[in-house]
PDB file of N, CA and C in Angstrom:
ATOM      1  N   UNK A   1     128.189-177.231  74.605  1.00  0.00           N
ATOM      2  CA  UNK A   1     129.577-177.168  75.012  1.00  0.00           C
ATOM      3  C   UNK A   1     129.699-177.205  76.544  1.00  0.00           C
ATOM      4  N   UNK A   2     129.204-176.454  77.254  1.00  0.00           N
ATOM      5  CA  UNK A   2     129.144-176.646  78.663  1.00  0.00           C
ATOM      6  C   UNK A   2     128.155-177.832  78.868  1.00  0.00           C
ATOM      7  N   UNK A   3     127.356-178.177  78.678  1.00  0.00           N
ATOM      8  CA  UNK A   3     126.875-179.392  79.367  1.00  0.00           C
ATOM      9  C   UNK A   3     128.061-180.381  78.886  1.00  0.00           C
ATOM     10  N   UNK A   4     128.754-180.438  78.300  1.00  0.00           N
ATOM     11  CA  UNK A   4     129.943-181.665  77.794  1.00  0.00           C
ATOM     12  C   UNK A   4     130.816-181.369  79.061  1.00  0.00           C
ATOM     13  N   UNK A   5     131.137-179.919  79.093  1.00  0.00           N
ATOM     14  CA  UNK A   5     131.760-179.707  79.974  1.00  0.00           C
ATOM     15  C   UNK A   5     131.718-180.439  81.496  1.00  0.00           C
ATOM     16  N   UNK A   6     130.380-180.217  81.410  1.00  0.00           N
ATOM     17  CA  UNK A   6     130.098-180.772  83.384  1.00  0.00           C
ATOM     18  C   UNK A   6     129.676-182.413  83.337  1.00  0.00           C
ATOM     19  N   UNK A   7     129.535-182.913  81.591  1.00  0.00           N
ATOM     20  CA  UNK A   7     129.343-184.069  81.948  1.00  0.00           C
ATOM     21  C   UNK A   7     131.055-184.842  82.594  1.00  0.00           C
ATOM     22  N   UNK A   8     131.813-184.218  82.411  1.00  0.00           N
ATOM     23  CA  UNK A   8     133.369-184.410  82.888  1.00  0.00           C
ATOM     24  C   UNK A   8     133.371-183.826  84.403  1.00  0.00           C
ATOM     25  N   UNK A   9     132.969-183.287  85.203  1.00  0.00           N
ATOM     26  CA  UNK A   9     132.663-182.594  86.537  1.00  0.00           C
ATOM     27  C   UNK A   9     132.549-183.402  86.971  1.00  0.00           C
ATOM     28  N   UNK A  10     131.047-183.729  86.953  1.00  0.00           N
ATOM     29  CA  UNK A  10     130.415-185.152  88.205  1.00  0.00           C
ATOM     30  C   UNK A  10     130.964-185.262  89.034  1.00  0.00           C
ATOM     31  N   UNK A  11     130.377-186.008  89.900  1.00  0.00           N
ATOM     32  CA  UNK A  11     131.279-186.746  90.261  1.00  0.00           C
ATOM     33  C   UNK A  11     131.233-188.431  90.150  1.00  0.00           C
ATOM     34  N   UNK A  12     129.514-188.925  89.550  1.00  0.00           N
ATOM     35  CA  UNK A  12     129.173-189.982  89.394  1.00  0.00           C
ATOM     36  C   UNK A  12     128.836-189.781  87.878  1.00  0.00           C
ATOM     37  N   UNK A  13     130.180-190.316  86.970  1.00  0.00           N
ATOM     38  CA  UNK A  13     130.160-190.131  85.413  1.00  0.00           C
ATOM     39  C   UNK A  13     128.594-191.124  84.718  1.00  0.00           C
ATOM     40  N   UNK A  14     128.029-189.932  83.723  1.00  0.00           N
ATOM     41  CA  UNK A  14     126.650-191.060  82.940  1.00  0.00           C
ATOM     42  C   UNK A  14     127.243-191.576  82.310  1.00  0.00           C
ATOM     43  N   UNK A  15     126.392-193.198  81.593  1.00  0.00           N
ATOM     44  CA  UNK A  15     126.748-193.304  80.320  1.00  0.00           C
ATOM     45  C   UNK A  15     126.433-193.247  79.488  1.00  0.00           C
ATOM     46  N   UNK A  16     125.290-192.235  79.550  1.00  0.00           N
ATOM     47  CA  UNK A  16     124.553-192.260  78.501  1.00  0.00           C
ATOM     48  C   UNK A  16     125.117-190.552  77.579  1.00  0.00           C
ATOM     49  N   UNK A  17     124.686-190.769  76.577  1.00  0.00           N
ATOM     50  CA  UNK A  17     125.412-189.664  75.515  1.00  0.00           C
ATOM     51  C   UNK A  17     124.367-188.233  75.961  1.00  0.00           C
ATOM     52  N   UNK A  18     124.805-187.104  76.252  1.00  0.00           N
ATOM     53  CA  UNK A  18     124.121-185.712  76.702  1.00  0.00           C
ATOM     54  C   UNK A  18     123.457-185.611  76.034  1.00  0.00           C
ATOM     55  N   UNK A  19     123.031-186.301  74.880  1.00  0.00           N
ATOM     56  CA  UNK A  19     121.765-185.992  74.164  1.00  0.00           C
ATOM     57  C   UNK A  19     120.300-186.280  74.567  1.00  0.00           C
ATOM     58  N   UNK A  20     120.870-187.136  75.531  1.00  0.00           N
ATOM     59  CA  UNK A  20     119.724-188.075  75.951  1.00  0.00           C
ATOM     60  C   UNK A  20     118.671-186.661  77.196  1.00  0.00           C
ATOM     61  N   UNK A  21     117.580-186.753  77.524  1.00  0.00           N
ATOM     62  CA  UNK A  21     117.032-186.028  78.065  1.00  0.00           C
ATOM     63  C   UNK A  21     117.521-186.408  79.823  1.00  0.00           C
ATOM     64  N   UNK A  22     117.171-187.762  80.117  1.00  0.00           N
ATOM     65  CA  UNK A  22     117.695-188.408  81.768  1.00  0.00           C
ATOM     66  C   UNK A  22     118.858-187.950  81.798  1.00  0.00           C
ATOM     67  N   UNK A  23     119.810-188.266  81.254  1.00  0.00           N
ATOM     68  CA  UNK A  23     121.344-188.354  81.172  1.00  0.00           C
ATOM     69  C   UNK A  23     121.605-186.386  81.268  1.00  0.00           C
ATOM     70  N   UNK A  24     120.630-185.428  80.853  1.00  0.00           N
ATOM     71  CA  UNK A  24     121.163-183.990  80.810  1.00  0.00           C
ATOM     72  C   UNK A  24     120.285-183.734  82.321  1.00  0.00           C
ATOM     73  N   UNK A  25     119.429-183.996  82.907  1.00  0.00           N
ATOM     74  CA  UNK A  25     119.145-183.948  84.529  1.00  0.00           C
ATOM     75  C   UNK A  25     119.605-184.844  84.934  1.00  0.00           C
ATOM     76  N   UNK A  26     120.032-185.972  85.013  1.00  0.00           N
ATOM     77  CA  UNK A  26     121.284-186.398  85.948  1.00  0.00           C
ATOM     78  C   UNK A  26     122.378-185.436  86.154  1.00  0.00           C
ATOM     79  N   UNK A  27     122.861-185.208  85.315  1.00  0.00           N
ATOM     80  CA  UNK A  27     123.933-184.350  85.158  1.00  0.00           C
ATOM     81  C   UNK A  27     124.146-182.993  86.140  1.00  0.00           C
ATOM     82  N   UNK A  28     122.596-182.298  85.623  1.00  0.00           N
ATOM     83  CA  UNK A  28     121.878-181.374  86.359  1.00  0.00           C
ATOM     84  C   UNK A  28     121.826-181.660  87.620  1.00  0.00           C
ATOM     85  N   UNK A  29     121.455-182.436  87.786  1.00  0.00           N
ATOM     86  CA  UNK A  29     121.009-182.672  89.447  1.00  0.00           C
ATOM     87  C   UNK A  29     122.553-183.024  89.721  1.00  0.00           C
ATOM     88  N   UNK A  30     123.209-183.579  89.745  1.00  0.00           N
ATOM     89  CA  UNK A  30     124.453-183.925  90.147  1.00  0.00           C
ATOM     90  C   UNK A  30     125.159-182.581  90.401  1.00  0.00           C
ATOM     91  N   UNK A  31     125.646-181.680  89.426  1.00  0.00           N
ATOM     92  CA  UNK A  31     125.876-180.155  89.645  1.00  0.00           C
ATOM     93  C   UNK A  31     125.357-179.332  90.814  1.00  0.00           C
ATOM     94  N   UNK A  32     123.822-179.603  90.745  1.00  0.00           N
ATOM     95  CA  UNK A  32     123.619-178.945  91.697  1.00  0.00           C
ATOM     96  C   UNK A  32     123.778-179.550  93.061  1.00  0.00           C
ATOM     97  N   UNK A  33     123.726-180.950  93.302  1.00  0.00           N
ATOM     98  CA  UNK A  33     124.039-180.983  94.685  1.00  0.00           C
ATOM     99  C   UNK A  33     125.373-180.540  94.763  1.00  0.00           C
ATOM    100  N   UNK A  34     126.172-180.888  93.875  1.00  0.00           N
ATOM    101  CA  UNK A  34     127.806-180.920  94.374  1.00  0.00           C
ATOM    102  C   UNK A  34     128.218-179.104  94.042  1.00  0.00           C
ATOM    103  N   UNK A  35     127.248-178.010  94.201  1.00  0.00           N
ATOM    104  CA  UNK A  35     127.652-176.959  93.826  1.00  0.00           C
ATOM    105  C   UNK A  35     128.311-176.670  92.734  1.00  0.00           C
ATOM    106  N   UNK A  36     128.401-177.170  91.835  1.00  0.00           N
ATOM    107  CA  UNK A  36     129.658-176.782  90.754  1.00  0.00           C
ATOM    108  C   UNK A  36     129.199-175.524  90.258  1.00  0.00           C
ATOM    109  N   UNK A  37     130.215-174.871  89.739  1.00  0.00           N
ATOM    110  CA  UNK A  37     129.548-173.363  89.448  1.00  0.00           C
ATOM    111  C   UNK A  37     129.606-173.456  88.134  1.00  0.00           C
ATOM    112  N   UNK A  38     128.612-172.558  87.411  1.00  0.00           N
ATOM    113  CA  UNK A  38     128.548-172.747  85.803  1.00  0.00           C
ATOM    114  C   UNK A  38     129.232-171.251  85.025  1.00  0.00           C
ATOM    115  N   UNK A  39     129.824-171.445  84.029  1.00  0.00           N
ATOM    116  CA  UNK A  39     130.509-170.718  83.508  1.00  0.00           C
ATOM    117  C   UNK A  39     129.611-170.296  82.470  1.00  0.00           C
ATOM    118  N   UNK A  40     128.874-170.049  81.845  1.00  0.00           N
ATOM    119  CA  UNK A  40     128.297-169.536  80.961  1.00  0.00           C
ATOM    120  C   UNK A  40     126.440-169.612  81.198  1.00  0.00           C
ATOM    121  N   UNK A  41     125.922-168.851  80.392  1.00  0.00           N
ATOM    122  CA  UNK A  41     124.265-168.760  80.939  1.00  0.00           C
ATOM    123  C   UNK A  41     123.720-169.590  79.464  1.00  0.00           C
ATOM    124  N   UNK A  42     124.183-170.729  78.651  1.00  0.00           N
ATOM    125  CA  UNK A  42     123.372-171.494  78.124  1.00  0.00           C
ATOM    126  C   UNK A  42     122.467-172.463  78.903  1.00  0.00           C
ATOM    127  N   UNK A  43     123.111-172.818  79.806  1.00  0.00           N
ATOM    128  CA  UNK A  43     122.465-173.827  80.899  1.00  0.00           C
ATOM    129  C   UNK A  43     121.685-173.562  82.130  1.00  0.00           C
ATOM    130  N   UNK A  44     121.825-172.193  82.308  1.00  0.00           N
ATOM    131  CA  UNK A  44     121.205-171.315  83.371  1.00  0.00           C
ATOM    132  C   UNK A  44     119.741-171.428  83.763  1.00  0.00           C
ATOM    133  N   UNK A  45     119.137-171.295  82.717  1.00  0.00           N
ATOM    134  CA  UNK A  45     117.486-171.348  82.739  1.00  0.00           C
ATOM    135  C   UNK A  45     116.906-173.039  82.893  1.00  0.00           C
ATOM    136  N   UNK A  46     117.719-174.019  82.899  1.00  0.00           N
ATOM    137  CA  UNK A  46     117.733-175.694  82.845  1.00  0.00           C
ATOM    138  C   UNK A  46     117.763-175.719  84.379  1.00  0.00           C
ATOM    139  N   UNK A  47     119.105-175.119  84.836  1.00  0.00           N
ATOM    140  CA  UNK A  47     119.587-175.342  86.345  1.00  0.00           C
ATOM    141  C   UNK A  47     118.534-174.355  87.059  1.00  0.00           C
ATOM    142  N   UNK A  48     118.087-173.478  86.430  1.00  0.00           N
ATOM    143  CA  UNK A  48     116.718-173.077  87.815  1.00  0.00           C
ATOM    144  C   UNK A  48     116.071-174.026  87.878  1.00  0.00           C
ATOM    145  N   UNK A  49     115.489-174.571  86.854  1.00  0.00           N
ATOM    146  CA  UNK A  49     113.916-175.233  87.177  1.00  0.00           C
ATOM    147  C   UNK A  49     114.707-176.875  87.799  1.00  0.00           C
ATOM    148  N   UNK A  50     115.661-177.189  87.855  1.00  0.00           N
ATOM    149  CA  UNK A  50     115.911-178.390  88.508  1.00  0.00           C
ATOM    150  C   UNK A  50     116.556-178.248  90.253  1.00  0.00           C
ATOM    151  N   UNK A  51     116.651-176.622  90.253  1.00  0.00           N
ATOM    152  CA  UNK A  51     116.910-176.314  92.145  1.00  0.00           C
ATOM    153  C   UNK A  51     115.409-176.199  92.236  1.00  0.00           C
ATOM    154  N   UNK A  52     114.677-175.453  91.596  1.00  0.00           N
ATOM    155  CA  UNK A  52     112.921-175.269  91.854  1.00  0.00           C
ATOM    156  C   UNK A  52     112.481-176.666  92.261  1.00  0.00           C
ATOM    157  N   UNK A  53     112.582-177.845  91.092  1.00  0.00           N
ATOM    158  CA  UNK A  53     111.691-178.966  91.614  1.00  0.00           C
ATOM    159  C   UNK A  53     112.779-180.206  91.818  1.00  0.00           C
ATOM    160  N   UNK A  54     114.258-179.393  92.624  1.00  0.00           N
ATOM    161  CA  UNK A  54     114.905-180.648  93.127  1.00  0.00           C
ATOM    162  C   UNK A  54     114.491-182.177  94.212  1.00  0.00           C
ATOM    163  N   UNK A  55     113.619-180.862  94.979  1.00  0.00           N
ATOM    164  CA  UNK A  55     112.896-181.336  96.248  1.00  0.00           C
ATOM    165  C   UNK A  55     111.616-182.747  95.585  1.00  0.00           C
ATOM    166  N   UNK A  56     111.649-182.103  94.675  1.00  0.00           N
ATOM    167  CA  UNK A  56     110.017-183.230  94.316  1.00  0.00           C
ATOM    168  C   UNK A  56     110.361-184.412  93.224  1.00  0.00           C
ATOM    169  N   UNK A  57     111.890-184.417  92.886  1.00  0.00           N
ATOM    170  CA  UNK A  57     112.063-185.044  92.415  1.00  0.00           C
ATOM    171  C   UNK A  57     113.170-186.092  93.307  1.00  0.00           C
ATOM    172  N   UNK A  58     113.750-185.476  93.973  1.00  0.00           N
ATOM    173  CA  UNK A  58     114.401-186.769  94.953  1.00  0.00           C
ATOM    174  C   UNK A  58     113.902-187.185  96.126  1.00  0.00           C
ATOM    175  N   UNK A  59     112.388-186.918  96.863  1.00  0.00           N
ATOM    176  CA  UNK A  59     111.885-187.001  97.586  1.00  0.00           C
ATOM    177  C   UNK A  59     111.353-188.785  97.248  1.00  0.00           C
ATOM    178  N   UNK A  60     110.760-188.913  96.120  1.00  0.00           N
ATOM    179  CA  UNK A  60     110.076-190.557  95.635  1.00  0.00           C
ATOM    180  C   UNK A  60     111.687-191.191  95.766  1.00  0.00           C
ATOM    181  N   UNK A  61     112.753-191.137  95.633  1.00  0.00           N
ATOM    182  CA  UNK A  61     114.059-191.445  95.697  1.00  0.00           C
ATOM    183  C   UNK A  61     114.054-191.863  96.983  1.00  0.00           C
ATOM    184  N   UNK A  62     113.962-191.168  97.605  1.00  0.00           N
ATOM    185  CA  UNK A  62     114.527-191.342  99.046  1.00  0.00           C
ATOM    186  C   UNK A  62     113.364-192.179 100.062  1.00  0.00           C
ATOM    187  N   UNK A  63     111.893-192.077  99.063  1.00  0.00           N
ATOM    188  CA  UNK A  63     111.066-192.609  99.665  1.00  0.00           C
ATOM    189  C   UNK A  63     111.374-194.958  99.326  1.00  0.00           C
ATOM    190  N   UNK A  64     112.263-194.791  98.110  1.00  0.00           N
ATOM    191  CA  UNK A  64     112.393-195.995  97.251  1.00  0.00           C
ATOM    192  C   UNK A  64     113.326-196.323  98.205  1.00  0.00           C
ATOM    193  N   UNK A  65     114.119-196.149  98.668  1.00  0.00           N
ATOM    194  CA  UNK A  65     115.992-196.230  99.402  1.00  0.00           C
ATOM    195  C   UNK A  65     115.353-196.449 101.277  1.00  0.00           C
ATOM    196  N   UNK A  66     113.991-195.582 101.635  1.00  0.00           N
ATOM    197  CA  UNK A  66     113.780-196.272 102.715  1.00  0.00           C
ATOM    198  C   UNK A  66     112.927-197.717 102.428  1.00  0.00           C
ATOM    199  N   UNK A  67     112.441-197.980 101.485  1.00  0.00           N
ATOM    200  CA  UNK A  67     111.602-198.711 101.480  1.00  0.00           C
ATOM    201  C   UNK A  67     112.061-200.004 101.315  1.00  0.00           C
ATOM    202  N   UNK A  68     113.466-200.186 100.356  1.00  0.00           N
ATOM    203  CA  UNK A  68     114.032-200.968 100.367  1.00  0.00           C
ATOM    204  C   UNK A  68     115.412-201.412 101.211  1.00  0.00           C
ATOM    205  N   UNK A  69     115.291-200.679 102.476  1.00  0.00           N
ATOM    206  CA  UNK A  69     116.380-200.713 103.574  1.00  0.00           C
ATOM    207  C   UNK A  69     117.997-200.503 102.957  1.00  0.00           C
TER     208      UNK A  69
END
């Protein structure tokens, strides 16, 4: 219910259905950069471990975005 919830938040909507595993850390990661605050603790223990290894996962990102100017 709350991940449906924040898939409506975003601010860059998926299209893929929240079932999908990419599509529920997109989501994730999107939340957390844009701060959104979470209303309930089903999703709580998801959103630690994606502030824990935010860094190591958008780092190859950013390494792809210089590489391709």
């Amino acid at each position: 219910m709350e991940l449906a919830k924040l898939f409506n938040c975003v601010p860059i909507p998926e299209k893929e259905s929240f079932e999908e595993p990419s599509a529920k850390i997109n989501v994730l990661l999107q939340a957390c950069i844009s701060r959104l605050e979470m209303e309930g603790l089903s999703l709580s223990s998801d959103m630690v471990y994606i502030r824990q290894n935010a860094d190591r996962l958008l780092r190859p990102l950013f390494e792809i975005v210089l590489k391709r100017g």
